[in-house]
C-alpha atoms as a PDB file:
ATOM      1  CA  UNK A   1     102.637 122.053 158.376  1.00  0.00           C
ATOM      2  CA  UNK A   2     102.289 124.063 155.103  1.00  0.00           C
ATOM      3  CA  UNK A   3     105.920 123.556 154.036  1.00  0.00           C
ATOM      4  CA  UNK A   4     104.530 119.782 154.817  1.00  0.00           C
ATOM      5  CA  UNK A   5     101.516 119.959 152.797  1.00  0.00           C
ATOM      6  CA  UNK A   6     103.602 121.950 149.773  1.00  0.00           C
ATOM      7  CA  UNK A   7     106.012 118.945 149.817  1.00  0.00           C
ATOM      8  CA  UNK A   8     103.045 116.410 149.357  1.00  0.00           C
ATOM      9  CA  UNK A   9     101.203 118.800 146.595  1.00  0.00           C
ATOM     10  CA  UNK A  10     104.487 118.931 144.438  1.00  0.00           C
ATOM     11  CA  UNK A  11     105.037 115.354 145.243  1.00  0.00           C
ATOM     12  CA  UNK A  12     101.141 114.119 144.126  1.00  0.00           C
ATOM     13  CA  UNK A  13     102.236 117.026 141.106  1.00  0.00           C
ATOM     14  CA  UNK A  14     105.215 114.556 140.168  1.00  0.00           C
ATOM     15  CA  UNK A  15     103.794 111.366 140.591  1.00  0.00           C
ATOM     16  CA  UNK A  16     100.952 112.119 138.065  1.00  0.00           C
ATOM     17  CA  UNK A  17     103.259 113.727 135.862  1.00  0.00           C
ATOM     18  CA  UNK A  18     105.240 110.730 135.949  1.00  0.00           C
ATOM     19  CA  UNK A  19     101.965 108.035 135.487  1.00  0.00           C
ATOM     20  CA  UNK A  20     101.100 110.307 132.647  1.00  0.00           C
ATOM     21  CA  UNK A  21     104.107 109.659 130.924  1.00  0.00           C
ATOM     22  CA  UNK A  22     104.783 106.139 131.134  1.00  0.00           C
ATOM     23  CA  UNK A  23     101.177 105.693 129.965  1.00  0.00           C
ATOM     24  CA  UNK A  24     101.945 107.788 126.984  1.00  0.00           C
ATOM     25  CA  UNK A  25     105.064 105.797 126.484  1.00  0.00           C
ATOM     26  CA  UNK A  26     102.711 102.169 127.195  1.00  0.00           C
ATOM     27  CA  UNK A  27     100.286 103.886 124.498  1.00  0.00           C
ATOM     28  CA  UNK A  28     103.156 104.923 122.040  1.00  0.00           C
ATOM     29  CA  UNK A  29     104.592 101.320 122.363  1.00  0.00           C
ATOM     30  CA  UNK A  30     101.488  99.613 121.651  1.00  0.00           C
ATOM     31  CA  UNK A  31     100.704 101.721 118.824  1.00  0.00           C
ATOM     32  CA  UNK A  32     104.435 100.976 117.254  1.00  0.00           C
ATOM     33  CA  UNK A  33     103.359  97.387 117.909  1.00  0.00           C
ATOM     34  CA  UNK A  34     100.852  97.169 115.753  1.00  0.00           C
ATOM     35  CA  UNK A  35     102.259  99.502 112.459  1.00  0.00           C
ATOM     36  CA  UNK A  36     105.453  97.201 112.861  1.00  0.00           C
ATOM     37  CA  UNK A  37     103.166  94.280 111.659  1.00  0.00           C
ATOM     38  CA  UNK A  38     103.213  95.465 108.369  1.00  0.00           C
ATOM     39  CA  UNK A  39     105.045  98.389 106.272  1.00  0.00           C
ATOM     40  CA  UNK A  40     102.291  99.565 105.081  1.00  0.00           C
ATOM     41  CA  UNK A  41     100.899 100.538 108.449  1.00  0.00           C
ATOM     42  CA  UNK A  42     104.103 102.510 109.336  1.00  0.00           C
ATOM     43  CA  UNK A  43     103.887 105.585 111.403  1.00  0.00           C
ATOM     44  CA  UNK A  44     100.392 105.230 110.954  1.00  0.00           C
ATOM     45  CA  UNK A  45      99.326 105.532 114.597  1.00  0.00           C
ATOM     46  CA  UNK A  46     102.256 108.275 115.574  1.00  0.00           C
ATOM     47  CA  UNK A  47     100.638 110.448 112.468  1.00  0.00           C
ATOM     48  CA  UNK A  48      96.400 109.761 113.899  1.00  0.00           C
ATOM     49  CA  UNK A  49      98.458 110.944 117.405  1.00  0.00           C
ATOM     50  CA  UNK A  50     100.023 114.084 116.607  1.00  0.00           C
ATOM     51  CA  UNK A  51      96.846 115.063 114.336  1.00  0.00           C
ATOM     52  CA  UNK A  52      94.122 114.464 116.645  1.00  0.00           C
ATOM     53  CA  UNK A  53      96.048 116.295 119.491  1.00  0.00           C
ATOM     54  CA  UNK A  54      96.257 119.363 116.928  1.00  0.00           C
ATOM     55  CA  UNK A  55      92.788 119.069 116.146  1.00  0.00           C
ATOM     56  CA  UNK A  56      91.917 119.509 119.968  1.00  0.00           C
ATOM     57  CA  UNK A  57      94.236 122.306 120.497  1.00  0.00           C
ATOM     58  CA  UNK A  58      92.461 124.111 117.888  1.00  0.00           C
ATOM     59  CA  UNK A  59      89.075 123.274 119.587  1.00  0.00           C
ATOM     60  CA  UNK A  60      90.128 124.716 122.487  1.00  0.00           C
ATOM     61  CA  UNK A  61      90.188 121.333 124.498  1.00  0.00           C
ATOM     62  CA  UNK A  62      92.196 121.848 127.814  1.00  0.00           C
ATOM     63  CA  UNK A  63      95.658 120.164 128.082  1.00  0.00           C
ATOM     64  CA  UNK A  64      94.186 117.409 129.370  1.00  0.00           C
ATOM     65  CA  UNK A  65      91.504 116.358 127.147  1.00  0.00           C
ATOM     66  CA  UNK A  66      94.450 116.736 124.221  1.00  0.00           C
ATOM     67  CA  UNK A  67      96.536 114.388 125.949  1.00  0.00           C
ATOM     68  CA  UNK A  68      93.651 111.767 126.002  1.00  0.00           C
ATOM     69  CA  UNK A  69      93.232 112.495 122.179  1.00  0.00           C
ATOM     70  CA  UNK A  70      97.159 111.785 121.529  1.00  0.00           C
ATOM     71  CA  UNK A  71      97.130 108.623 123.685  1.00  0.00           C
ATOM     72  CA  UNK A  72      93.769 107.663 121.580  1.00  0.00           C
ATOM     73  CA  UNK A  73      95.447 108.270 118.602  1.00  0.00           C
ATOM     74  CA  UNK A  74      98.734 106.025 119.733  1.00  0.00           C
ATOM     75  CA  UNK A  75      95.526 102.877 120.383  1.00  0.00           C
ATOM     76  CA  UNK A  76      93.124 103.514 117.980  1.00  0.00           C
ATOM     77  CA  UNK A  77      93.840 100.690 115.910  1.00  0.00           C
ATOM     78  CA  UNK A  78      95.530  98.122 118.423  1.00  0.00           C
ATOM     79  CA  UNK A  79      92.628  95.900 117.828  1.00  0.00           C
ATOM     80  CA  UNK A  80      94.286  95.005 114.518  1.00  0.00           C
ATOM     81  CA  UNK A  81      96.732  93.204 116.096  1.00  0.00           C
ATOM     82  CA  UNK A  82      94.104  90.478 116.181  1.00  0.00           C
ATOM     83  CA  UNK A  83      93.151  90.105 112.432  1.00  0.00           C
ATOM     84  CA  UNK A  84      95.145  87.487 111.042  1.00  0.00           C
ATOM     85  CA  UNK A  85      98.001  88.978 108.901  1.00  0.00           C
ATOM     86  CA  UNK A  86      96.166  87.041 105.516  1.00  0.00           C
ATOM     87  CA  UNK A  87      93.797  90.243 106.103  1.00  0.00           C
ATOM     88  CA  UNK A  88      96.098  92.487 107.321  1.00  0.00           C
ATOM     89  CA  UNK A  89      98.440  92.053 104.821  1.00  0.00           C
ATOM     90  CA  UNK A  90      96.113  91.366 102.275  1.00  0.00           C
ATOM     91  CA  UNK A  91      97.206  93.116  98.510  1.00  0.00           C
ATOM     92  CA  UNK A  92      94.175  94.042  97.409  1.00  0.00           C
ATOM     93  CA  UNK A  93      90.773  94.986  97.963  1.00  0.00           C
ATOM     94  CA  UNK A  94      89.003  93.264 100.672  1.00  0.00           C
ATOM     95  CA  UNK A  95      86.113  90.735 100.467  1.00  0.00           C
ATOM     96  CA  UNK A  96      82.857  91.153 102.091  1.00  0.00           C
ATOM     97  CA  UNK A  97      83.552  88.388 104.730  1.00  0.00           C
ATOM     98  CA  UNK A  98      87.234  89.685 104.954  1.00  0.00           C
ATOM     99  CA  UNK A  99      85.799  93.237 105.568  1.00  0.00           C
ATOM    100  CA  UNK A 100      83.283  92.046 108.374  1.00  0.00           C
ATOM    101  CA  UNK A 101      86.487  90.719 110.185  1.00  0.00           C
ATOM    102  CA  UNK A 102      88.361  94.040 109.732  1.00  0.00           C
ATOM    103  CA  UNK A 103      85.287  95.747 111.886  1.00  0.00           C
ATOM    104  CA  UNK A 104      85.440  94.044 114.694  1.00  0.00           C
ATOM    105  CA  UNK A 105      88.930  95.684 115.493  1.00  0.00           C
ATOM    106  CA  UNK A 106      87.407  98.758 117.052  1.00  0.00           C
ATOM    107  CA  UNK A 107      85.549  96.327 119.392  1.00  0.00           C
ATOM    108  CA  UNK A 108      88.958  94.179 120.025  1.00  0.00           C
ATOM    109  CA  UNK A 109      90.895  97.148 120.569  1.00  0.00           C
ATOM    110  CA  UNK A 110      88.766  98.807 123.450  1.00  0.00           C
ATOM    111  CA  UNK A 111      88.623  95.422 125.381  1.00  0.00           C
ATOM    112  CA  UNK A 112      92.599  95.130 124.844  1.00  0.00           C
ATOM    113  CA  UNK A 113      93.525  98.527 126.606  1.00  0.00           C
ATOM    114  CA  UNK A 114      90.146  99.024 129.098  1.00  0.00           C
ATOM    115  CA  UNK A 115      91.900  97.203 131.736  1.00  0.00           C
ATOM    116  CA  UNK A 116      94.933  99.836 131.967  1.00  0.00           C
ATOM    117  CA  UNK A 117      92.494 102.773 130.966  1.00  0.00           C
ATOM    118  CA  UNK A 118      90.597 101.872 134.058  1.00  0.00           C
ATOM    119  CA  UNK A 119      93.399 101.516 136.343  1.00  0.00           C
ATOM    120  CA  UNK A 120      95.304 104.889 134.845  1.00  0.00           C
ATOM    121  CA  UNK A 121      92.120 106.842 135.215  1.00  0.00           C
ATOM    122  CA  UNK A 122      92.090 107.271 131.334  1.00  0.00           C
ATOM    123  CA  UNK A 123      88.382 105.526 130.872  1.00  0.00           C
ATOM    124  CA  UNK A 124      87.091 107.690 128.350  1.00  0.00           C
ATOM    125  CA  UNK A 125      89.414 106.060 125.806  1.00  0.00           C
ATOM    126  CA  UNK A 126      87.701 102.497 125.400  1.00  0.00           C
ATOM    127  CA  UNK A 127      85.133 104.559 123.482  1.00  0.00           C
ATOM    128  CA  UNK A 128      87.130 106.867 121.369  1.00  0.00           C
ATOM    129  CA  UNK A 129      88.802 103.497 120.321  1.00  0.00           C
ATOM    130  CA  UNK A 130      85.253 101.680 120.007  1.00  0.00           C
ATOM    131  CA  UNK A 131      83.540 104.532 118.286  1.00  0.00           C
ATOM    132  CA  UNK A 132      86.152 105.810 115.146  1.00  0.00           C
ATOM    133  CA  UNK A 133      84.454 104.171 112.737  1.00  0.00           C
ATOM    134  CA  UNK A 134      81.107 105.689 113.298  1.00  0.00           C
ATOM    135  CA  UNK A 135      79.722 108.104 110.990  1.00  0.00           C
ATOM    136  CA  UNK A 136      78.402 111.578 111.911  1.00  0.00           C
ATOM    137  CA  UNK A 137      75.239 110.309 109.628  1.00  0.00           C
ATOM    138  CA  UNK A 138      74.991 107.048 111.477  1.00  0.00           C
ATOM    139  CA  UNK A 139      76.164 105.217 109.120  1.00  0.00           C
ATOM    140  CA  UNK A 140      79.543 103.914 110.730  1.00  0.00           C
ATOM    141  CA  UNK A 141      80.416 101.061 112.785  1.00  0.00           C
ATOM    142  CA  UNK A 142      80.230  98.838 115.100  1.00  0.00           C
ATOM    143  CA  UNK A 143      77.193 100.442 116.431  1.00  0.00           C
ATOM    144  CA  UNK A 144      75.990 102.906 114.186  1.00  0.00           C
ATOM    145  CA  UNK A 145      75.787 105.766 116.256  1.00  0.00           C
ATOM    146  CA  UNK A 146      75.079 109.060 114.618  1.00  0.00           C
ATOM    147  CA  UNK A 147      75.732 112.616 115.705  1.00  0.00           C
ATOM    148  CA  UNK A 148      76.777 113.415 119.126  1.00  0.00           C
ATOM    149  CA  UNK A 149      75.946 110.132 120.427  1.00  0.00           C
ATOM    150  CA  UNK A 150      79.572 109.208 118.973  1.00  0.00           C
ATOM    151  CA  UNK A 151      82.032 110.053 122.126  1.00  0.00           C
ATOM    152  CA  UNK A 152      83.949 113.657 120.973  1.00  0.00           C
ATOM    153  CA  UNK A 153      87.449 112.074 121.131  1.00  0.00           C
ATOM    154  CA  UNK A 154      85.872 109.073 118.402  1.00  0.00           C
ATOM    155  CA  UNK A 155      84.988 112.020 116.255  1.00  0.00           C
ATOM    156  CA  UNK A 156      88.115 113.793 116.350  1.00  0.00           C
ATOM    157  CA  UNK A 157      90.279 110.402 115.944  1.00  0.00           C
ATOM    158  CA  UNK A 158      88.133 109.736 112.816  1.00  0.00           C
ATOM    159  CA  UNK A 159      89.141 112.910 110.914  1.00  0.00           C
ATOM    160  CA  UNK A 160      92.885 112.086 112.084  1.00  0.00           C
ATOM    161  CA  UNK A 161      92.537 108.830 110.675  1.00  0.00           C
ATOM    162  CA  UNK A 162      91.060 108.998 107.638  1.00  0.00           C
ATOM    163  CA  UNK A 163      93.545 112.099 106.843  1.00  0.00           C
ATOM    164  CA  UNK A 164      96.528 109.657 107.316  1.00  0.00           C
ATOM    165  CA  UNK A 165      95.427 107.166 105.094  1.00  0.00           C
ATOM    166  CA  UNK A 166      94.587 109.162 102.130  1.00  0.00           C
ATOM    167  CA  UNK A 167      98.049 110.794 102.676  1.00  0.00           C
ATOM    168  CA  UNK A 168      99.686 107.497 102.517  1.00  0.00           C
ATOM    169  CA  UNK A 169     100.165 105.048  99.600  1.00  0.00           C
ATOM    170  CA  UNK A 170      98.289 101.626  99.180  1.00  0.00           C
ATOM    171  CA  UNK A 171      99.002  98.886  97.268  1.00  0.00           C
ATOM    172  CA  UNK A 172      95.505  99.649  94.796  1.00  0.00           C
ATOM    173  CA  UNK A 173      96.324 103.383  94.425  1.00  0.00           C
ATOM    174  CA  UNK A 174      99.153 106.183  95.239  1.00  0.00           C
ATOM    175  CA  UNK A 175      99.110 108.671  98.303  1.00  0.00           C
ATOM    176  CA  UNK A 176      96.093 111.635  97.524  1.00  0.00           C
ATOM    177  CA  UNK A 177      97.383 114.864  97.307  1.00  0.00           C
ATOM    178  CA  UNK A 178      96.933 116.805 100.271  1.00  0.00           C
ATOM    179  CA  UNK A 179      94.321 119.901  98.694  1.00  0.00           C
ATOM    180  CA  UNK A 180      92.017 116.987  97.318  1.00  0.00           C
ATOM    181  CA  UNK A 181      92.448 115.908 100.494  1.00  0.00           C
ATOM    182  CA  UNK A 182      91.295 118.635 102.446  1.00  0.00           C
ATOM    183  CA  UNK A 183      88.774 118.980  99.643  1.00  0.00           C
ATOM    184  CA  UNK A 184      87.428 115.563 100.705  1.00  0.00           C
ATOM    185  CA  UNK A 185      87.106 116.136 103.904  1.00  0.00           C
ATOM    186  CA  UNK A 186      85.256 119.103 103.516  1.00  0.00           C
ATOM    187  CA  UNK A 187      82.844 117.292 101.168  1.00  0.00           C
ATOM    188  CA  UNK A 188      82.312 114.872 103.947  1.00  0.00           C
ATOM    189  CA  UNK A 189      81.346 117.655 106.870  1.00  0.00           C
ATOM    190  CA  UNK A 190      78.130 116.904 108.240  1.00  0.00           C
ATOM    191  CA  UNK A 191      78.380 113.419 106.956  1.00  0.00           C
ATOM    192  CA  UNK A 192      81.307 111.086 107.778  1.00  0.00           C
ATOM    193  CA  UNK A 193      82.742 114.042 109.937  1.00  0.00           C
ATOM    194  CA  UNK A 194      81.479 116.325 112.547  1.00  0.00           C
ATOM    195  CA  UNK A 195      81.041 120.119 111.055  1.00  0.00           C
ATOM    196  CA  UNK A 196      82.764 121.150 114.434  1.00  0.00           C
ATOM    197  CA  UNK A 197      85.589 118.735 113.735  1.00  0.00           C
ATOM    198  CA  UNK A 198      86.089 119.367 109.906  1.00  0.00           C
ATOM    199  CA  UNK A 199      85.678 123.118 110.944  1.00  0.00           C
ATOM    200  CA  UNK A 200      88.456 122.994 113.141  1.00  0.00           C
ATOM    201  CA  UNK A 201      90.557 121.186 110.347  1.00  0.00           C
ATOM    202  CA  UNK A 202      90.388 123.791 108.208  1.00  0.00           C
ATOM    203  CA  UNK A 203      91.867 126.064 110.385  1.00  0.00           C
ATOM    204  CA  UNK A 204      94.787 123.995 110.891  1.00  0.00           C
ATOM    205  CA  UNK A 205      95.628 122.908 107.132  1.00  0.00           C
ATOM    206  CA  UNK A 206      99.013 124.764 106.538  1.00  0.00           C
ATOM    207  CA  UNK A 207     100.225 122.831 110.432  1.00  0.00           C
ATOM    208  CA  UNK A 208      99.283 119.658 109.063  1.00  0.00           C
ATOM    209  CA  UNK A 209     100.477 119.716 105.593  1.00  0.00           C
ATOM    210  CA  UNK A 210     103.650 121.029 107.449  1.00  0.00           C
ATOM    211  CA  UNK A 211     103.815 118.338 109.215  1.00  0.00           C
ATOM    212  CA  UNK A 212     103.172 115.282 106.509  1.00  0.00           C
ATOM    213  CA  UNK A 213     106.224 117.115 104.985  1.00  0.00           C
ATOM    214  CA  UNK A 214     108.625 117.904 107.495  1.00  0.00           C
ATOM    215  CA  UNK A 215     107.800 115.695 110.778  1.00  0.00           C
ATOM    216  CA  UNK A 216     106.875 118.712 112.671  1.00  0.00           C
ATOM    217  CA  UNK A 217     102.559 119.848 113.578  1.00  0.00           C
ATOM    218  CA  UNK A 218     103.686 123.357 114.455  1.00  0.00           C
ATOM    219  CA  UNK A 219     107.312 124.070 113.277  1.00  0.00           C
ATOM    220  CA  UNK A 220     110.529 122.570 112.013  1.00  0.00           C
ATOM    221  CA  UNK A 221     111.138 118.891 113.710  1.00  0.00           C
ATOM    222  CA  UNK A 222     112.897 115.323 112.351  1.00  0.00           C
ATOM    223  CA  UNK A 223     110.606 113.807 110.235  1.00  0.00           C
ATOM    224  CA  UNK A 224     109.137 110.094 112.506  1.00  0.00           C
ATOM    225  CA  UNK A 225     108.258 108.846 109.393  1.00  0.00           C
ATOM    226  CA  UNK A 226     112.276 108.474 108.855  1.00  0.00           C
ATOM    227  CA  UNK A 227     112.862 105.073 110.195  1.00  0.00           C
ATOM    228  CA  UNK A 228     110.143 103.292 107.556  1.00  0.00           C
ATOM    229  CA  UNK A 229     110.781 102.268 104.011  1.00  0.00           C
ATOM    230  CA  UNK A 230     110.627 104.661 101.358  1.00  0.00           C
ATOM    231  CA  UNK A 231     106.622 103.255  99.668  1.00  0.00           C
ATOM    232  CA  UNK A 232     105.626 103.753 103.038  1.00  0.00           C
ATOM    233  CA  UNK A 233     101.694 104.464 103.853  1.00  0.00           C
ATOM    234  CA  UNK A 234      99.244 103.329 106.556  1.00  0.00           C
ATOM    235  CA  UNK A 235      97.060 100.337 106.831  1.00  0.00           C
ATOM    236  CA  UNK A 236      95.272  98.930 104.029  1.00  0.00           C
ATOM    237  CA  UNK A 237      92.640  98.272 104.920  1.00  0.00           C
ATOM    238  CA  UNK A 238      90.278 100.632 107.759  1.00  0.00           C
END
């Protein structure tokens, strides 16, 4: 009986280890999906990924809670896959009406992947994609939340985000360099950002900049950003 009830622990063990993957994989697909629709958004999603999961290692999330952040990170903007590409692609500066389309994407994405994040037990998603516009001050979107009625995982994804897109060039203006970066996002604690999120970014400064420059959060690694054009940066437009 035990060596039965061993066999079916390992085996439940395997199974989820398995699910978990090929939902990372699904996530990581998706994610590729929607940076491929322009060069600008390239690597954008892997980048928001890798950052966010460092972020909640350095919070001390459990293994778990960092794998939710990484898959987030993979879907945050797969709602973008509905804008029409006149937006999407857009050189420029957005207009007002253009920009009201762009926010709905948080809202798009969440109903896109809520299906499989119900099935796959990974609900909590939906509302890290919904929420990573908000603003710590409440002045975010699409709801306006402020403070800790924004899910955790939104907060987190928002710092990830906004770091890759100010690392990246744009069409209107050139990549920031990384200590105004950091600057900025200090500036913004309390905020755009959560003071717990922006503190834990601080901490992990050297890992990131490490990694925008070599492809690798904690060490040396192949640079993902390899396979895009040389002017590459993220989305456009957030």
């Amino acid at each position: 009986m035990r060596k039965i009830i061993n066999y079916l622990d390992k085996k439940k063990e395997h199974d989820n280890n398995v699910a978990s993957m090929t939902v990372h994989q699904f996530a990581e697909s998706l994610g590729n999906a929607i940076d491929a629709k322009d060069h600008y958004t390239c690597s954008h999603s892997e980048e928001v990924a890798v950052v966010a999961q460092a972020l909640g290692v350095q919070l001390g999330l459990n293994d778990q809670e960092c794998e939710l952040l990484h898959i987030a990170g993979h879907l945050h903007d797969i709602g973008k896959i509905g804008l029409p590409d006149s937006i999407l692609k857009k050189e420029g500066r957005l207009t007002l009406e253009e920009y009201e389309i762009v926010k709905k994407h948080p809202a798009m994405g969440a109903e896109i992947v809520k299906p499989v994040a119900t099935v796959s037990g990974l609900n909590r998603i939906p509302g890290m994609i919904l929420h990573h516009h908000e603003r710590f001050d409440g002045a975010g979107y699409p709801y306006a939340l402020k403070g800790e009625r924004i899910p955790f995982g939104a907060r987190v994804i928002a710092v990830a985000d906004t770091l890759s897109a100010m690392a990246s060039n744009r069409p209107y203006r050139k990549a920031i360099e990384f200590n105004r970066i950091i600057d900025e996002i200090q500036a913004c604690s309390g905020t755009q950002f959560d003071p717990v999120v922006v503190e834990a970014f601080m901490g992990i400064t050297d890992q990131v900049r490490n990694y925008f420059l070599q492809g690798s959060i904690f060490g040396e690694g192949p640079d993902p950003r390899s396979i895009c054009v040389a002017e590459q940066s993220v989305l456009v437009h957030q």
